[in-house]
Protein backbone atom coordinates (compact mmCIF):
# COMPACT_ATOMS: atom_id res chain seq x y z
CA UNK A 1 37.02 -167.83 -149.32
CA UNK A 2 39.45 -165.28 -148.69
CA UNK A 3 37.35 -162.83 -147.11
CA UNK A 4 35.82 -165.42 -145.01
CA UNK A 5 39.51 -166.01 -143.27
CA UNK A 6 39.29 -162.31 -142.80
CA UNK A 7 35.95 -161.93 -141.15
CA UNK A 8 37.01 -165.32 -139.02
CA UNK A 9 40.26 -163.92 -137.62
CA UNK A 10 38.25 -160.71 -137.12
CA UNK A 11 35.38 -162.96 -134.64
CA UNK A 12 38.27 -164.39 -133.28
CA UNK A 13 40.13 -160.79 -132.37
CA UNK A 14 37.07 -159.64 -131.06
CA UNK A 15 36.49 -162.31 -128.57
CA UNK A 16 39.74 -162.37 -127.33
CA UNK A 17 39.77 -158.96 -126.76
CA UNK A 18 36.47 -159.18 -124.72
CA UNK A 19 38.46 -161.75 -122.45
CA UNK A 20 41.49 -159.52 -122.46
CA UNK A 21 39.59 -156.49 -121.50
CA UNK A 22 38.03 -158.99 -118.24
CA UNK A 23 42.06 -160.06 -117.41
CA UNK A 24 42.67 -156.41 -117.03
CA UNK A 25 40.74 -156.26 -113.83
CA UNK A 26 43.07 -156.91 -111.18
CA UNK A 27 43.12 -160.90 -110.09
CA UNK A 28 42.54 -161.80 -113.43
CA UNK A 29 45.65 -162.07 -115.45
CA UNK A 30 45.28 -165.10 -115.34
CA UNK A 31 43.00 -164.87 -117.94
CA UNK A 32 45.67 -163.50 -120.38
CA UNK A 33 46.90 -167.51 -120.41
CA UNK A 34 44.14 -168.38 -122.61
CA UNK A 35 43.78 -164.95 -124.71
CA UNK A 36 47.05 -165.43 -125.88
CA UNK A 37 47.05 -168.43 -127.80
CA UNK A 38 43.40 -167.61 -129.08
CA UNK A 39 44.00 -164.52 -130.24
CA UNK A 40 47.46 -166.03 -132.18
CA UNK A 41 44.84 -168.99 -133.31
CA UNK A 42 43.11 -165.68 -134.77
CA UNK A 43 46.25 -164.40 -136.71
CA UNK A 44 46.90 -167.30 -138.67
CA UNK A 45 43.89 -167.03 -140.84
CA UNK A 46 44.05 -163.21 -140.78
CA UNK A 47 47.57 -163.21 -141.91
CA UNK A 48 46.31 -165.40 -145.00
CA UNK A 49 43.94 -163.49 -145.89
CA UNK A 50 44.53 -160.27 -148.00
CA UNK A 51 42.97 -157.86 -145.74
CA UNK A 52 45.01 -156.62 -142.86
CA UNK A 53 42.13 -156.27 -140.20
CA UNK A 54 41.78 -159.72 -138.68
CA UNK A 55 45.82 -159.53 -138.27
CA UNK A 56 46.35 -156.02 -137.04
CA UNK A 57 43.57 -157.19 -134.13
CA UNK A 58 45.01 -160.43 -132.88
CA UNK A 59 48.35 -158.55 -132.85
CA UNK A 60 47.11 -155.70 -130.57
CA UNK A 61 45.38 -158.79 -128.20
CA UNK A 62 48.32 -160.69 -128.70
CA UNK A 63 50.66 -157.20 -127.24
CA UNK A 64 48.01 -156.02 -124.73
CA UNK A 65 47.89 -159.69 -123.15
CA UNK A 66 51.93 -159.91 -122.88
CA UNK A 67 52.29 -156.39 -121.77
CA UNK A 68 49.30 -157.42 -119.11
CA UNK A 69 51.33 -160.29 -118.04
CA UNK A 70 54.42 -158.51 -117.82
CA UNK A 71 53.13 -156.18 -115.59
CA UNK A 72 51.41 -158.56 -113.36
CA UNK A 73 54.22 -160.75 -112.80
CA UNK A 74 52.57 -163.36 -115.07
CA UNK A 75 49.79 -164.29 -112.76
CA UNK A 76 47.91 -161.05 -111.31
């Protein structure tokens, strides 16, 4: 069952980053909104699992999307 949290957060990371790589196209920041709180709906399960890769990918979503946001101003 464990595992299965794992591979879950790791679907999860992997979407979001597939949106996150679209917001990083300028205009669409926006997108970053919504990758945000999926890719943190992606670390919970990944931080209770006992694998690390599920959590160590939401995280890097999680920065990218801030950092994206930053930079744009929170919109662009």
């Amino acid at each position: 069952m464990l595992v299965a949290m794992n591979v879950f957060s790791v679907i999860i990371g992997l979407v979001a980053l597939a949106i996150g790589m679209v917001g990083f196209i300028p205009l669409l920041g926006w997108l970053n909104w919504f990758v945000i709180p999926l890719a943190v709906l992606g670390l919970v399960p990944g931080l209770l699992s006992p694998a690390s890769s599920g959590s160590t990918i939401n995280l890097v979503v999680i920065v990218m999307g801030v950092v994206r946001l930053i930079l744009g101003g929170g919109i662009l």
